[in-house]
N, C-alpha and C. Protein backbone atom coordinates (compact mmCIF):
# COMPACT_ATOMS: atom_id res chain seq x y z
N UNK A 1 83.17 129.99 164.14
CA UNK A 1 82.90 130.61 162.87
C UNK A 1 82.26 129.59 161.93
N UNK A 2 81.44 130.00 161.12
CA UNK A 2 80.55 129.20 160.16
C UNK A 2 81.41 128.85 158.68
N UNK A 3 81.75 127.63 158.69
CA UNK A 3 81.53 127.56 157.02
C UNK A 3 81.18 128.49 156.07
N UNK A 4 81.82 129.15 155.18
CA UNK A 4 80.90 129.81 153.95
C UNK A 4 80.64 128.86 153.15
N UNK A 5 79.87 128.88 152.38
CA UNK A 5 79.28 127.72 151.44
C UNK A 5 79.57 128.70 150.30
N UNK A 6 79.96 127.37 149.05
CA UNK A 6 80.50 128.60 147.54
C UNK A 6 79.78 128.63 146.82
N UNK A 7 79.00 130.39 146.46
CA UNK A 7 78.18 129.95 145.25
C UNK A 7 78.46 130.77 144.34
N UNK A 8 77.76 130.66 143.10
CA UNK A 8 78.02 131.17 141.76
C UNK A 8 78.25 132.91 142.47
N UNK A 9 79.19 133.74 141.30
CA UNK A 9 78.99 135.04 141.99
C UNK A 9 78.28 135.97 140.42
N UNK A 10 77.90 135.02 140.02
CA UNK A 10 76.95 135.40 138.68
C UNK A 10 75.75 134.54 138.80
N UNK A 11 74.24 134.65 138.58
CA UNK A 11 73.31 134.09 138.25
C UNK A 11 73.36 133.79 136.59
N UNK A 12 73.98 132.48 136.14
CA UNK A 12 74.04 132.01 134.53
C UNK A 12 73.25 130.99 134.77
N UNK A 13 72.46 130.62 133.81
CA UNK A 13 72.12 129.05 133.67
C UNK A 13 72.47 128.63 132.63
N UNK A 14 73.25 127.44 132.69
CA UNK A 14 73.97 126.64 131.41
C UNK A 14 72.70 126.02 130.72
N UNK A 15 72.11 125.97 130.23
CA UNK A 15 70.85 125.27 129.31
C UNK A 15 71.17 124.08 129.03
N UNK A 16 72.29 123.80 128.65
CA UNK A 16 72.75 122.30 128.15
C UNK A 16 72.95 121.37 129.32
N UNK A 17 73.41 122.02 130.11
CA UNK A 17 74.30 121.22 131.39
C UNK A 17 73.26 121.45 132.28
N UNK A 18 71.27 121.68 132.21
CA UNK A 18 70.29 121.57 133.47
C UNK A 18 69.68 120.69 132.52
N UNK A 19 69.53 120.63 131.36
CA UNK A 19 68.88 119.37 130.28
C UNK A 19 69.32 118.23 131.01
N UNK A 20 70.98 117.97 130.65
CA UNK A 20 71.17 116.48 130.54
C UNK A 20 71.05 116.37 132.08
N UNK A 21 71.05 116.94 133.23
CA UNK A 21 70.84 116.66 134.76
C UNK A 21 69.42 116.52 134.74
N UNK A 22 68.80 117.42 134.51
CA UNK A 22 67.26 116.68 134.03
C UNK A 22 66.93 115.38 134.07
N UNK A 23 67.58 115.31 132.61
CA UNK A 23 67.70 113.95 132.10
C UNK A 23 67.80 112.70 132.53
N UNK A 24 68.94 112.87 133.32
CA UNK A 24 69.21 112.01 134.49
C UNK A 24 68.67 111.96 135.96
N UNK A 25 67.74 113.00 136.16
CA UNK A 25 67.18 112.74 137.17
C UNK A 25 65.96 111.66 137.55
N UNK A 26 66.32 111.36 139.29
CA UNK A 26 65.30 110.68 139.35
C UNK A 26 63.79 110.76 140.00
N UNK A 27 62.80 109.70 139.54
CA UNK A 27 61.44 110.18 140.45
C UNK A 27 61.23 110.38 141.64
N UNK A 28 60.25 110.99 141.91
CA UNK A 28 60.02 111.40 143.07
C UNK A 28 59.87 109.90 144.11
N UNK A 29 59.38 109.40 143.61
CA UNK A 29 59.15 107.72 144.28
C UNK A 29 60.23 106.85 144.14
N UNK A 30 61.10 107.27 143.06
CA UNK A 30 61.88 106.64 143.05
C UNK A 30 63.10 107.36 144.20
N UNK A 31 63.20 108.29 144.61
CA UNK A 31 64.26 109.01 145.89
C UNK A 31 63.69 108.41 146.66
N UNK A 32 62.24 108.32 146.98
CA UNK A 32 61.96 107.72 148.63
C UNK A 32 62.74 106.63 148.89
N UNK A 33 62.12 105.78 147.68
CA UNK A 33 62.72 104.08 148.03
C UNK A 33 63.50 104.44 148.15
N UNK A 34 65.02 105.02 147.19
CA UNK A 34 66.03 104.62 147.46
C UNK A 34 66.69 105.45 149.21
N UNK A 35 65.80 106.28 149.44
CA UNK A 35 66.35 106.88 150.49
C UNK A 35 66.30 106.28 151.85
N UNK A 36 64.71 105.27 151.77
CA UNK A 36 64.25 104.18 152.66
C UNK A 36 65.30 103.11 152.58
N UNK A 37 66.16 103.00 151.36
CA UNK A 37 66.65 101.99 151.81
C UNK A 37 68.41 102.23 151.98
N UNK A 38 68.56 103.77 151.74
CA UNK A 38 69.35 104.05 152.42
C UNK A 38 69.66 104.32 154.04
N UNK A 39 68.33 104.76 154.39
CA UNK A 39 68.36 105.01 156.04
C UNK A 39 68.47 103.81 156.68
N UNK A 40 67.68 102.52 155.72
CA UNK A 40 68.09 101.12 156.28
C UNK A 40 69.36 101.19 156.57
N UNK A 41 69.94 101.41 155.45
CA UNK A 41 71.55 100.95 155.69
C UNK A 41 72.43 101.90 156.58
N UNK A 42 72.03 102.89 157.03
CA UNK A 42 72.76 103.87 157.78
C UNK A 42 73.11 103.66 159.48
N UNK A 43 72.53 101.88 159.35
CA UNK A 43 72.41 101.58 160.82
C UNK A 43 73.24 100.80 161.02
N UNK A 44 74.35 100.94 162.20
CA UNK A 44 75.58 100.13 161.99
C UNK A 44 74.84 98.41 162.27
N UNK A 45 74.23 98.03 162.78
CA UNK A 45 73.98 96.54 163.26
C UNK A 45 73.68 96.20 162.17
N UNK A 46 72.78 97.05 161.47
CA UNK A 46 72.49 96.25 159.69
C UNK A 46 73.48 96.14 158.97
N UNK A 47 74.45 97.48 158.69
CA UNK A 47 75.16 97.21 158.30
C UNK A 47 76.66 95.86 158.69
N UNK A 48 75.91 95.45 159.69
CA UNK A 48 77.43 94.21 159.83
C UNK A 48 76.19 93.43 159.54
N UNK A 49 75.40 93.23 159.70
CA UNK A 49 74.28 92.23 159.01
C UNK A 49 74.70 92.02 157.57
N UNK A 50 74.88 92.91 157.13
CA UNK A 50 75.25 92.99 155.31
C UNK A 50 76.47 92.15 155.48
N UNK A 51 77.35 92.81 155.99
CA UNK A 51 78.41 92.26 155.79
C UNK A 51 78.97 90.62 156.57
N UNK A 52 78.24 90.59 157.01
CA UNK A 52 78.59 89.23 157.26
C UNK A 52 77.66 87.88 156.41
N UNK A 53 76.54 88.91 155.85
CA UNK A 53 76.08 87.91 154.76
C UNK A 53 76.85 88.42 153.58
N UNK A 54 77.47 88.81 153.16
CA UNK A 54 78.15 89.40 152.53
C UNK A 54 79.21 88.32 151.64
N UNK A 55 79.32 87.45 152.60
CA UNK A 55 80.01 86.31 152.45
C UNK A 55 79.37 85.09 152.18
N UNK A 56 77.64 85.03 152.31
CA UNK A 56 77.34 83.83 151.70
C UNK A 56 76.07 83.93 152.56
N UNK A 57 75.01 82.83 152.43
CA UNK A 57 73.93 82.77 153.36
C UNK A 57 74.04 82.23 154.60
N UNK A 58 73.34 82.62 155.84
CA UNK A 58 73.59 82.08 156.91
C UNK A 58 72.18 81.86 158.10
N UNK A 59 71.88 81.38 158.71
CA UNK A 59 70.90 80.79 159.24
C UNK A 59 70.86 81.97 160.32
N UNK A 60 70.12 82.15 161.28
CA UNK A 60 69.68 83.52 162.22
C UNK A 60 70.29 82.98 163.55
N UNK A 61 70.38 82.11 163.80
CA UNK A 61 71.39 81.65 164.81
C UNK A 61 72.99 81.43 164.51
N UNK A 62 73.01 81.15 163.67
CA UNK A 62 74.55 82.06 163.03
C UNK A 62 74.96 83.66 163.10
N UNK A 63 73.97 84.15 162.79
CA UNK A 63 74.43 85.54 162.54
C UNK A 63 74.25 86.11 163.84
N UNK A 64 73.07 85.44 164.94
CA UNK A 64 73.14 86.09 166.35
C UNK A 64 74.35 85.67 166.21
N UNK A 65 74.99 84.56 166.44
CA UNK A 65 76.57 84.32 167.19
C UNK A 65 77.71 85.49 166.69
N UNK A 66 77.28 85.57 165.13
CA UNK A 66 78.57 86.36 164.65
C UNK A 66 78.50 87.76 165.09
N UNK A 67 77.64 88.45 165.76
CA UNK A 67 77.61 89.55 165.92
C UNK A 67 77.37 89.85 167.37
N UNK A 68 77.08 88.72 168.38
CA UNK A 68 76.73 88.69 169.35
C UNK A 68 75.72 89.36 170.32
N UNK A 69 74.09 88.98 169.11
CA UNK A 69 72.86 89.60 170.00
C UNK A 69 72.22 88.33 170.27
N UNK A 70 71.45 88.90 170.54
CA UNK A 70 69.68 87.90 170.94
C UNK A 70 69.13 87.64 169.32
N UNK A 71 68.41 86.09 168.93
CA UNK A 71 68.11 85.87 167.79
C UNK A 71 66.71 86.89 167.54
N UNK A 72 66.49 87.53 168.84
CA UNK A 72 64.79 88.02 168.49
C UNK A 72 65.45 89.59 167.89
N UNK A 73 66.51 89.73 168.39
CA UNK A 73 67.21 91.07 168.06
C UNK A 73 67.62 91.21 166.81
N UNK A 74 68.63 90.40 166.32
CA UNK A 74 68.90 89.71 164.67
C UNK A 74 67.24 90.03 164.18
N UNK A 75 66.37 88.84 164.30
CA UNK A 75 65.22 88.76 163.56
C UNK A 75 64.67 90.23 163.08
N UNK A 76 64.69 90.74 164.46
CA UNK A 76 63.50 92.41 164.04
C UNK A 76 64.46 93.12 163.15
N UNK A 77 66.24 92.95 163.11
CA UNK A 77 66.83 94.04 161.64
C UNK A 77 66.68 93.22 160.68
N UNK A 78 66.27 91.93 160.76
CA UNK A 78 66.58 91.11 159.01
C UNK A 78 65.53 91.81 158.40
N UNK A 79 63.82 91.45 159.54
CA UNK A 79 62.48 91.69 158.99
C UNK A 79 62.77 93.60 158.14
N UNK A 80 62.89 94.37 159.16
CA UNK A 80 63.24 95.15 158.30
C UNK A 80 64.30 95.42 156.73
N UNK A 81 65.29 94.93 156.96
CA UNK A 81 66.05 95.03 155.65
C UNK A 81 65.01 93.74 154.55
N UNK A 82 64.45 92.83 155.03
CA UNK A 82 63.61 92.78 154.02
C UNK A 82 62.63 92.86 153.66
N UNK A 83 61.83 93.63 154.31
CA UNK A 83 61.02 94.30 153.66
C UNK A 83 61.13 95.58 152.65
N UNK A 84 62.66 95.72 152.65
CA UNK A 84 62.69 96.67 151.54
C UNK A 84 63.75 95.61 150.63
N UNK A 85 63.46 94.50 150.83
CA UNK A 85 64.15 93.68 149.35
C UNK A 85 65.72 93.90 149.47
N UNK A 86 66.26 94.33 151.14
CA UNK A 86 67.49 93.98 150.48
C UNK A 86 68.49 92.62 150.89
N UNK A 87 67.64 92.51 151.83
CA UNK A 87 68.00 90.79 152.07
C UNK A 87 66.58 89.83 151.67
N UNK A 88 66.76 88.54 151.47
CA UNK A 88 65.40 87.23 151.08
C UNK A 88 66.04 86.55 151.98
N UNK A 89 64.80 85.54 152.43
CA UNK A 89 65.17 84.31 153.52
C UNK A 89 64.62 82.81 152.35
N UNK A 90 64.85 82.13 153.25
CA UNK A 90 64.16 80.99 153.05
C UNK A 90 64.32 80.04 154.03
N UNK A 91 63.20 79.09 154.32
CA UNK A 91 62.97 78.14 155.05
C UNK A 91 63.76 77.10 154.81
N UNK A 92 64.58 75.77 155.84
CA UNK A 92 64.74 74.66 155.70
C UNK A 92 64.40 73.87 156.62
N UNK A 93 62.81 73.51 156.78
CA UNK A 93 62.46 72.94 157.85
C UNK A 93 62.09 73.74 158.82
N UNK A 94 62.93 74.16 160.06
CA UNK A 94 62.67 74.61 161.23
C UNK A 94 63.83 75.88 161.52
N UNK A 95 64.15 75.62 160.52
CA UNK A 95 65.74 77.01 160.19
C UNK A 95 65.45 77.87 159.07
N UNK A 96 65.62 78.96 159.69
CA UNK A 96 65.55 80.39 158.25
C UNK A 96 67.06 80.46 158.16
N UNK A 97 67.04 80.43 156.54
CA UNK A 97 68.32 81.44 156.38
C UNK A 97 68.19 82.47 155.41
N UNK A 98 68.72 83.49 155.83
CA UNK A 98 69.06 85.04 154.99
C UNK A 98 70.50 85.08 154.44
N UNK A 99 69.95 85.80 153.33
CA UNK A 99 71.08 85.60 152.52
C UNK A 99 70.78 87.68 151.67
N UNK A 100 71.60 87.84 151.36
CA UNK A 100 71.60 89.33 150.17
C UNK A 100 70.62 89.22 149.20
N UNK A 101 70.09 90.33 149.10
CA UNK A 101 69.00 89.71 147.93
C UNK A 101 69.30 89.61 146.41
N UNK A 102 70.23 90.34 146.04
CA UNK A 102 70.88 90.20 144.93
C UNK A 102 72.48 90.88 144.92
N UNK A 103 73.08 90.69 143.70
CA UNK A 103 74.69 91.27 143.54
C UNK A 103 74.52 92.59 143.84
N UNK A 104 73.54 93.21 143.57
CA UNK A 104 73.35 95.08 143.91
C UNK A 104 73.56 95.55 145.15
N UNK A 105 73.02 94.33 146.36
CA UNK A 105 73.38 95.24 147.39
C UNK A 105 74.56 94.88 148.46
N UNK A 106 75.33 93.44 147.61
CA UNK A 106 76.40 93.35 147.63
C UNK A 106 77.69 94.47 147.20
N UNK A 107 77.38 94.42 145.83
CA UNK A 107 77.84 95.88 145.17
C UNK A 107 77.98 97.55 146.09
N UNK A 108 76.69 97.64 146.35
CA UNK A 108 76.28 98.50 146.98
C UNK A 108 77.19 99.09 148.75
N UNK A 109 77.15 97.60 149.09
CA UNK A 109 77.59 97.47 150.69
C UNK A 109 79.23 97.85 150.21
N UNK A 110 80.01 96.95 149.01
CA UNK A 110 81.56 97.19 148.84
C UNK A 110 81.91 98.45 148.36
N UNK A 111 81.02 99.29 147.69
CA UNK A 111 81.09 100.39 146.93
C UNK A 111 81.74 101.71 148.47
N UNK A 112 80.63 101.25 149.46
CA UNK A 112 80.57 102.14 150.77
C UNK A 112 81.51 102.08 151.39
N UNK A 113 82.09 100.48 151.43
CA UNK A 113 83.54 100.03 152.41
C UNK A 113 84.59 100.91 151.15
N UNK A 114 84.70 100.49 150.21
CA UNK A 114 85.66 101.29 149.67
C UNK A 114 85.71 102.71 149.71
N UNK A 115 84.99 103.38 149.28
CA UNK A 115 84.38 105.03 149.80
C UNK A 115 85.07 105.23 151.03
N UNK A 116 85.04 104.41 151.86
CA UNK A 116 85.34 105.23 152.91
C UNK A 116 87.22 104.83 153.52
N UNK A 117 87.35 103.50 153.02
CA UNK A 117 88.53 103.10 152.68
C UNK A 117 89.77 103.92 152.41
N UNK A 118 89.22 104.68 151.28
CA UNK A 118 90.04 105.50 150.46
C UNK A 118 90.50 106.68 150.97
N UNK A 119 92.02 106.62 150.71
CA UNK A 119 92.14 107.87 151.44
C UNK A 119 91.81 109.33 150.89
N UNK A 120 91.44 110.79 151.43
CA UNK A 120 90.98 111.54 151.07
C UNK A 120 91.85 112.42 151.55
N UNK A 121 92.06 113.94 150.66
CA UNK A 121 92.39 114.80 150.62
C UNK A 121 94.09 114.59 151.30
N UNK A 122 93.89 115.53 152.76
CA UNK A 122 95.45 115.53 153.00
C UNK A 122 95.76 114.07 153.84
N UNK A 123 95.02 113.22 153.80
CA UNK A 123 95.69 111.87 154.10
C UNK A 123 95.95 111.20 152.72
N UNK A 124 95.74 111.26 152.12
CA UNK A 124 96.18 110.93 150.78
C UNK A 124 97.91 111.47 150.16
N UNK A 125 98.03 112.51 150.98
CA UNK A 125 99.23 113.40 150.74
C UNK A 125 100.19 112.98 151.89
N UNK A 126 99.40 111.91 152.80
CA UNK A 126 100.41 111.85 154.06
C UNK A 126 100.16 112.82 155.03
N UNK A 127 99.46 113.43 154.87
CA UNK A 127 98.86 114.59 156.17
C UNK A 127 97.89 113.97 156.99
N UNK A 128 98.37 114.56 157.96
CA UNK A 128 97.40 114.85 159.47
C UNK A 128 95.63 114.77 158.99
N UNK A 129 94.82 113.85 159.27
CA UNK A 129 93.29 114.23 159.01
C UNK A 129 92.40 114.86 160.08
């Protein structure tokens, strides 16, 4: 059996309350990016990529070890996550290291661990999920 989905059982439109959502909405360019760089993150290997820089910067032969791939494997998810700016590297010599590109997607990465952390509905009550 299907889900019913709940909808209004009146057609009203609140005028005040489609303004300020308006209001707050965002651009059209601005959903891509952020959606591009959500699908980035929807990938578990990136995501332990995050999180293990998460903790500070680390060189690409570090992070192969901590996660246990190939450095050419590491390399092709960093190149992607930065090219959408959410990790920066830098050179020391003959060693890259990647690091988060700013507190946002630090923020961003703890916001998700907590989200999902949290307990919901009847596990929250001590129930069966």
């Amino acid at each position: 059996m299907k889900p019913t989905i709940a909808r209004c059982e009146e057609n009203v439109i609140h005028e005040e309350e489609v303004q300020a959502a308006q209001a707050t909405l965002i651009s059209g360019l601005e959903a891509t990016y952020l959606s591009a760089v959500f699908q980035a993150l929807s990938d578990p290997t990136r995501l332990r990529l995050i999180s293990a820089l998460s903790g500070g910067e680390l060189c690409v032969c570090d992070l192969a070890a901590v996660l246990g791939m190939t450095q050419s494997a590491v390399s092709h998810q960093l190149r992607l996550l930065r090219n959408l700016q959410v990790v920066r590297h830098r050179k020391a010599g003959r060693i890259v290291y990647y690091a988060l590109e700013d507190e946002h997607v630090r923020l961003l990465f703890q916001m998700g661990l907590e989200h999902i952390r949290h307990p919901k509905g009847d596990e929250a009550a001590g129930g069966a999920a």
